[in-house]
C-alpha atoms as a PDB file:
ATOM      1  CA  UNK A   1     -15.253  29.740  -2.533  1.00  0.00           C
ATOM      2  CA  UNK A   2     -12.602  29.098  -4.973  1.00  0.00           C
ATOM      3  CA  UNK A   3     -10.174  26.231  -4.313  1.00  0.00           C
ATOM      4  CA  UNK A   4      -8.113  25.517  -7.183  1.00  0.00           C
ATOM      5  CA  UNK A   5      -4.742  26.072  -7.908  1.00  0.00           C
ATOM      6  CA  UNK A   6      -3.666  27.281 -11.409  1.00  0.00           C
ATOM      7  CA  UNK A   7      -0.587  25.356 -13.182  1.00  0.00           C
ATOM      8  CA  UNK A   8       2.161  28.396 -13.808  1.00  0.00           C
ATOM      9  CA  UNK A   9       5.334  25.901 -14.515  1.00  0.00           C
ATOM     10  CA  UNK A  10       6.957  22.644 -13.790  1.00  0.00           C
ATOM     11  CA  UNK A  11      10.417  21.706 -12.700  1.00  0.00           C
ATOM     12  CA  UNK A  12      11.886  18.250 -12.231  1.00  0.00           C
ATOM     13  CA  UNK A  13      13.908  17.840  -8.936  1.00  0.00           C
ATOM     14  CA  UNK A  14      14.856  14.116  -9.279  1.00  0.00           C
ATOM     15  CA  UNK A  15      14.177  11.368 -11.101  1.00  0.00           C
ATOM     16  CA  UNK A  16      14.350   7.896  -9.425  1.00  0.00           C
ATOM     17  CA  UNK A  17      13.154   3.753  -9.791  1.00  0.00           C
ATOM     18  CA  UNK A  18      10.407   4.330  -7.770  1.00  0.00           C
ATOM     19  CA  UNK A  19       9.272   8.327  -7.329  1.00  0.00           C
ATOM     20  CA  UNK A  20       9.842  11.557  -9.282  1.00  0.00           C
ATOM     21  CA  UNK A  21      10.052  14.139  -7.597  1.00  0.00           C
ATOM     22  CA  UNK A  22       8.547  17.868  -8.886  1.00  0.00           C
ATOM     23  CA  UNK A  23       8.593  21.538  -7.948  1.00  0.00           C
ATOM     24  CA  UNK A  24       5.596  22.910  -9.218  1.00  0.00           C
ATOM     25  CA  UNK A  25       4.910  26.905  -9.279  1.00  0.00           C
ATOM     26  CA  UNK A  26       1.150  27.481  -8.882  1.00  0.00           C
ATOM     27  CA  UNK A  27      -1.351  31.001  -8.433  1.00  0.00           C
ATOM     28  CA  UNK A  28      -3.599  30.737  -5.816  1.00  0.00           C
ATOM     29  CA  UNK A  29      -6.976  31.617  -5.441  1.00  0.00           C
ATOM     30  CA  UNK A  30      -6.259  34.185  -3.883  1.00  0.00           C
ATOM     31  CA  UNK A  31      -3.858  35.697  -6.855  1.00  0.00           C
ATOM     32  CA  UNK A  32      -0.670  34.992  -4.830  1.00  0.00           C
ATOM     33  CA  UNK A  33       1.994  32.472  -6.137  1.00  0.00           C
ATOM     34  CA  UNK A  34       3.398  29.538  -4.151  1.00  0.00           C
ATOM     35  CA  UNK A  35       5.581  26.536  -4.562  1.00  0.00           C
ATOM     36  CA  UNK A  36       5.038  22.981  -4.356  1.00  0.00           C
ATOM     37  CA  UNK A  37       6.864  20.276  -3.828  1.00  0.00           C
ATOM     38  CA  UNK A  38       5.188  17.009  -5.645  1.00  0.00           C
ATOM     39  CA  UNK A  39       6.433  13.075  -5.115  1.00  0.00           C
ATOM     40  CA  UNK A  40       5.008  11.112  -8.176  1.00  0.00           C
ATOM     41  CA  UNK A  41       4.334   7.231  -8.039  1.00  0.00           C
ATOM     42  CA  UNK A  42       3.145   4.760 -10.426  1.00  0.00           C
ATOM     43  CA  UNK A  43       0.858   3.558  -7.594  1.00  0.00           C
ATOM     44  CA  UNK A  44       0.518   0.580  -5.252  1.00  0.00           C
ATOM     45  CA  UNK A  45      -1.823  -2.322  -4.345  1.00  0.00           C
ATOM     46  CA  UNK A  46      -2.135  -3.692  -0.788  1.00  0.00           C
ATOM     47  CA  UNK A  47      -3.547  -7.282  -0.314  1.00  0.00           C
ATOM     48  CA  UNK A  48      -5.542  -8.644   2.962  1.00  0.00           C
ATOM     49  CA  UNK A  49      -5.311 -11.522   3.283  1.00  0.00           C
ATOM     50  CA  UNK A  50      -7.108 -13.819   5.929  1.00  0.00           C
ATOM     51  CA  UNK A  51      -6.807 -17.418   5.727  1.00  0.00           C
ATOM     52  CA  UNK A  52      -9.283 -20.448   6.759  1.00  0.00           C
ATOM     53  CA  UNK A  53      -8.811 -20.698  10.626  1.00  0.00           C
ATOM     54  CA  UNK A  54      -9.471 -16.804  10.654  1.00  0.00           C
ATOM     55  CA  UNK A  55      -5.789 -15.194  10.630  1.00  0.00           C
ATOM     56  CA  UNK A  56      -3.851 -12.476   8.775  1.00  0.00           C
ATOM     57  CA  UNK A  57      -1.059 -12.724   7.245  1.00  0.00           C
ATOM     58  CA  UNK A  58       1.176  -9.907   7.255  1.00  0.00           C
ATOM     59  CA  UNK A  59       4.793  -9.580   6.117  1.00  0.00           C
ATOM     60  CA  UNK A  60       7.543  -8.395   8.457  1.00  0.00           C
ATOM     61  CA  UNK A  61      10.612  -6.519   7.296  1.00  0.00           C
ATOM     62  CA  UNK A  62      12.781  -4.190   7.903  1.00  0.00           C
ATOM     63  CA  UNK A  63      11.892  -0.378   6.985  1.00  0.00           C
ATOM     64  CA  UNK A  64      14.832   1.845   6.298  1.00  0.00           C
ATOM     65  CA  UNK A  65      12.825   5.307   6.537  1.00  0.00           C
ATOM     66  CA  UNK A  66      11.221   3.978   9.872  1.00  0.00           C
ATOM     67  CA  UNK A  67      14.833   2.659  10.651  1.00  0.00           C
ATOM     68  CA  UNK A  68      12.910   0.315  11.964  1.00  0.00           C
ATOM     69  CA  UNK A  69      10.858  -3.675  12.035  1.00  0.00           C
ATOM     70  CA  UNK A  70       7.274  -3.487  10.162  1.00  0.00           C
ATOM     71  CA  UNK A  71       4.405  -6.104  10.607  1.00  0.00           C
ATOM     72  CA  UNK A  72       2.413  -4.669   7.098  1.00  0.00           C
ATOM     73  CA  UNK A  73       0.302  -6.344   4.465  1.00  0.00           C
ATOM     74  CA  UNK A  74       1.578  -7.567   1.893  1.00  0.00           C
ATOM     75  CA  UNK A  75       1.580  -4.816  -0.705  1.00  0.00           C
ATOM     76  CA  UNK A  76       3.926  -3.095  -3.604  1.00  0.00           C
ATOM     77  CA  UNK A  77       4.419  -0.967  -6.339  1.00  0.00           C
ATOM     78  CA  UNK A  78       2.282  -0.996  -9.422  1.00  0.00           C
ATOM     79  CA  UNK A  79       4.901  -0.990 -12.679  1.00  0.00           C
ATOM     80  CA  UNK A  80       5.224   1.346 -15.059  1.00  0.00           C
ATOM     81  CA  UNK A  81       4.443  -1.523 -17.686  1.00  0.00           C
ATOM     82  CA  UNK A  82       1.500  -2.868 -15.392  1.00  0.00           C
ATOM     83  CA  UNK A  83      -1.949  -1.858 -16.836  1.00  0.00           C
ATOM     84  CA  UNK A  84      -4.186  -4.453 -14.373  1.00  0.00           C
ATOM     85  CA  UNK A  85      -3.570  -3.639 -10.643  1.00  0.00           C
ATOM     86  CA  UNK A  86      -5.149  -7.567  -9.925  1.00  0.00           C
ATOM     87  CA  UNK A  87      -2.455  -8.767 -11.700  1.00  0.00           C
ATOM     88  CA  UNK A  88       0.424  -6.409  -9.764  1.00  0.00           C
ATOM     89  CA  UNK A  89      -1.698  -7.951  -6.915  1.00  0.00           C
ATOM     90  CA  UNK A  90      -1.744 -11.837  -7.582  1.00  0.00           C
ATOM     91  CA  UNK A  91       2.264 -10.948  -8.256  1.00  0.00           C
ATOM     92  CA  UNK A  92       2.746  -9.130  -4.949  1.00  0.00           C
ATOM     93  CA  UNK A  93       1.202 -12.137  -3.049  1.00  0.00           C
ATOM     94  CA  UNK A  94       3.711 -14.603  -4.849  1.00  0.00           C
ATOM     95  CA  UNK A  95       6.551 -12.901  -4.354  1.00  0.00           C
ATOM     96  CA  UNK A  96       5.689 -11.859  -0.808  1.00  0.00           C
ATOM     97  CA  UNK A  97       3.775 -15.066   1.039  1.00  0.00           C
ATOM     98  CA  UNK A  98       3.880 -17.416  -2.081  1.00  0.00           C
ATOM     99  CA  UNK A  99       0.037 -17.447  -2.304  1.00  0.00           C
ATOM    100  CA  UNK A 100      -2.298 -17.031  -5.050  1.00  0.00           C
ATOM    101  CA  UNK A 101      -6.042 -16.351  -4.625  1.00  0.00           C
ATOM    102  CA  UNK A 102      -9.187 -17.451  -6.089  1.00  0.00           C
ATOM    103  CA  UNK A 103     -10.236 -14.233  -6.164  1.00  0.00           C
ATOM    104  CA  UNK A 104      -9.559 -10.271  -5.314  1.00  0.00           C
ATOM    105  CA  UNK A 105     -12.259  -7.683  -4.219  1.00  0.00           C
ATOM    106  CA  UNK A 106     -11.734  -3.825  -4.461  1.00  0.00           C
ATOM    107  CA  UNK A 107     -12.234  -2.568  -0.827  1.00  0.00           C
ATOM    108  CA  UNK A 108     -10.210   0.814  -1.047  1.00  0.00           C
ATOM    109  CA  UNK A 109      -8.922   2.743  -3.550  1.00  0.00           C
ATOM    110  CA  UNK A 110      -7.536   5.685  -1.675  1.00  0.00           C
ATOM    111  CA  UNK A 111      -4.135   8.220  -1.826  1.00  0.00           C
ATOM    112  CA  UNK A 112      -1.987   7.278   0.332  1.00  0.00           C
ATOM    113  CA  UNK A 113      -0.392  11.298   1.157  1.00  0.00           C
ATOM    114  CA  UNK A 114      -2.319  14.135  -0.757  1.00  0.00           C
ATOM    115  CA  UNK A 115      -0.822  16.784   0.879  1.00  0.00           C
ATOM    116  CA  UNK A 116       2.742  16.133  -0.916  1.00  0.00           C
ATOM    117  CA  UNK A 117       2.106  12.728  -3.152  1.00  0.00           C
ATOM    118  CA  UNK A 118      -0.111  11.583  -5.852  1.00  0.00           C
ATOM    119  CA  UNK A 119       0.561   8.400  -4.851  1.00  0.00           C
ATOM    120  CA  UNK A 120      -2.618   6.078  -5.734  1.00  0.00           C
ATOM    121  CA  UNK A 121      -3.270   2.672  -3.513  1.00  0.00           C
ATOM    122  CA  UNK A 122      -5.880  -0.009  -4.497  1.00  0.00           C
ATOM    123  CA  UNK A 123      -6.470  -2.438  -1.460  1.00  0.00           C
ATOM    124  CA  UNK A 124      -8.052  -5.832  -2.476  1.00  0.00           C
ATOM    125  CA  UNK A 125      -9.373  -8.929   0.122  1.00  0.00           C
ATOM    126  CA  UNK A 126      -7.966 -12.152  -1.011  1.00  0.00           C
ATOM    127  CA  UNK A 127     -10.200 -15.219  -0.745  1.00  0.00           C
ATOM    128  CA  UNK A 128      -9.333 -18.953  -0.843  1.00  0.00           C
ATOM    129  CA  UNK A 129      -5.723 -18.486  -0.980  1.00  0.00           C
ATOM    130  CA  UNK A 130      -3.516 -21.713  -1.592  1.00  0.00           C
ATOM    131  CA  UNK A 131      -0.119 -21.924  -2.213  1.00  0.00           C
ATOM    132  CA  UNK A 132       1.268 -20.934  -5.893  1.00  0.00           C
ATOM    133  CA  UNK A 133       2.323 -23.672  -8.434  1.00  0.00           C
ATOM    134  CA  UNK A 134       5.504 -21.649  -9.546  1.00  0.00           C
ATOM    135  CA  UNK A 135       7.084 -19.351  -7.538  1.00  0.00           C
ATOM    136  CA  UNK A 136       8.469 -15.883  -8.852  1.00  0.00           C
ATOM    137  CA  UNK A 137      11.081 -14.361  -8.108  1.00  0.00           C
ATOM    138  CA  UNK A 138      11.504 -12.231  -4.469  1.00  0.00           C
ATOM    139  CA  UNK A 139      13.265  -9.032  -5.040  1.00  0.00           C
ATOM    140  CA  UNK A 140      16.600  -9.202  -4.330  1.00  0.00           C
ATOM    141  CA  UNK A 141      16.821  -6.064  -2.247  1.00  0.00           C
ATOM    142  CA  UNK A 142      13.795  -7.446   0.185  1.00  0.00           C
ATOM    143  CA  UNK A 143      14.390  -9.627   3.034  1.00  0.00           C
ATOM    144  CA  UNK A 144      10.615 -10.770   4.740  1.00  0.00           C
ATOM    145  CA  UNK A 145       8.858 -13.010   6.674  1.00  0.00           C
ATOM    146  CA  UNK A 146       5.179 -13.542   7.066  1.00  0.00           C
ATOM    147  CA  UNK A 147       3.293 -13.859  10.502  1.00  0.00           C
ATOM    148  CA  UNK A 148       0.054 -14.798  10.754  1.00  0.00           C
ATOM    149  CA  UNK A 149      -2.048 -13.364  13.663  1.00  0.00           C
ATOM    150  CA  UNK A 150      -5.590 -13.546  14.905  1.00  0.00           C
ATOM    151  CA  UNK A 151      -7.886  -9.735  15.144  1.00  0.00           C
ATOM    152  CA  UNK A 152      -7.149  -9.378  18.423  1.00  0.00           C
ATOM    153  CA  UNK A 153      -3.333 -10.134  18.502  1.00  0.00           C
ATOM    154  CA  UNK A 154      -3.035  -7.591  15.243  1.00  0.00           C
ATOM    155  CA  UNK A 155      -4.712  -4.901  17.485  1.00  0.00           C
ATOM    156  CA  UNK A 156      -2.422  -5.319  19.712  1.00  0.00           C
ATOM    157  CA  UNK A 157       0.867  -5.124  17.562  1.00  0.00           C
ATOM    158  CA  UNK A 158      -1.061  -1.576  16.351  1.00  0.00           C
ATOM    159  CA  UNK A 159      -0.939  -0.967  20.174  1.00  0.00           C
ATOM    160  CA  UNK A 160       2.652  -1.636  20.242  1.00  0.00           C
ATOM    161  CA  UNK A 161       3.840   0.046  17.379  1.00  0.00           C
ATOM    162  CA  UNK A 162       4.702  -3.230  15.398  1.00  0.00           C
ATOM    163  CA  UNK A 163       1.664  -2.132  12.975  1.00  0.00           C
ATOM    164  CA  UNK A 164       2.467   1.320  12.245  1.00  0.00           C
ATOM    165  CA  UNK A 165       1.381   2.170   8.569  1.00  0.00           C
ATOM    166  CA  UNK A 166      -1.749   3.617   7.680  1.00  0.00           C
ATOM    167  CA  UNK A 167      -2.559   0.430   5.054  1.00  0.00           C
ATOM    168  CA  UNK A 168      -2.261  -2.091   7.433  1.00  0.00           C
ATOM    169  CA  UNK A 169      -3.716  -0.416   9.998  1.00  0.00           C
ATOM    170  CA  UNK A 170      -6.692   0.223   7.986  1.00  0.00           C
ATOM    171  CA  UNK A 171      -6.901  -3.672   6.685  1.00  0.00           C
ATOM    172  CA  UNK A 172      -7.272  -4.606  10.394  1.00  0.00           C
ATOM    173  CA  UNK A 173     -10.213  -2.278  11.250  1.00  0.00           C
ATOM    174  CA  UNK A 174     -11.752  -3.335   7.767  1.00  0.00           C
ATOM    175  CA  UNK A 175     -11.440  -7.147   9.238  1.00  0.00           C
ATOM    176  CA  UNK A 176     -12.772  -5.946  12.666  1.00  0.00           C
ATOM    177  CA  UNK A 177     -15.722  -4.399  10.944  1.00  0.00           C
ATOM    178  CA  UNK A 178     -16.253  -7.526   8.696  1.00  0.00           C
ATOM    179  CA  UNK A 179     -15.992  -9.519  12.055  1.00  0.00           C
ATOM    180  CA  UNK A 180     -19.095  -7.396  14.002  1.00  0.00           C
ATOM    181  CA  UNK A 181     -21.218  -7.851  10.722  1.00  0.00           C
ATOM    182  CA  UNK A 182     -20.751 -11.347  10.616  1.00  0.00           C
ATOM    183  CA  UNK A 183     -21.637 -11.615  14.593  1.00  0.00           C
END
């Protein structure tokens, strides 16, 4: 079976800081035409981060789609003048908890919405986080705490609602896997 879609033309619908937004016209594979409608991202990292007495940090902050409070990892957008997503990483952790690792591991490397996004997220595990020698800069249009919270009180803030994004979420089932291999 044939699943590929053939390019027929591209329009740009809108142009922003952090997406683009496309109408593409495509042929099927069945011979029919169809639109679609395409968000483009530079791409993201995600960071999880557990510290020495076993504890996550997560940031909390307001999400205006949501219209709502977030408890999320710390994570943001890769630049368009960023070639190394550790280094949008180690930056993402100083602006967001003021922490800078020892080292990153890969652990995913997923999309975060095929069906409408080619948005691209790398997650890394921090290890042996202290606290940064210089501090950057926070963005001046975010306004975050962190929290810090044990497997099982995490689990329940996904239970709640509190943890509602598909990154996060995943970060806490990677630690509760990590947790019943080390047991």
């Amino acid at each position: 079976m044939k699943y590929e879609e053939e390019l027929i033309s591209t329009k740009k619908i809108y142009q922003g800081k952090i997406i683009r937004v496309e109408e593409e016209e495509v042929r099927l594979p069945n011979g029919e035409k169809a639109k679609r409608e395409i968000v483009r991202h530079h791409g993201a990292v995600a960071i999880m981060c557990v510290t020495d007495d076993d504890k996550m940090i997560f940031v909390k902050q307001w999400r205006e789609p949501l219209q709502r409070i977030t408890l999320e990892i710390p994570a943001g957008k890769i630049e368009a003048n960023e070639k190394n997503p550790k280094k949008t990483a180690i930056r993402e952790l100083n602006e967001e908890v003021r922490l800078q690792p020892e080292s990153l591991d890969l652990i995913a490397d997923f999309y975060t919405s095929p069906g409408f996004a080619d948005e691209r997220m790398l997650m890394y595990f921090a290890h042996n986080l202290q606290p940064v020698s210089k501090e950057l800069p926070q963005d001046a249009d975010e306004f975050l705490n962190t929290v810090e919270l044990t497997l099982t009180e995490a689990k329940k803030q996904i239970d709640a609602g509190l943890i509602c994004d598909s990154k996060t979420i995943m970060a806490v089932w990677k630690w509760e896997l990590l947790e019943l291999r080390r047991s």
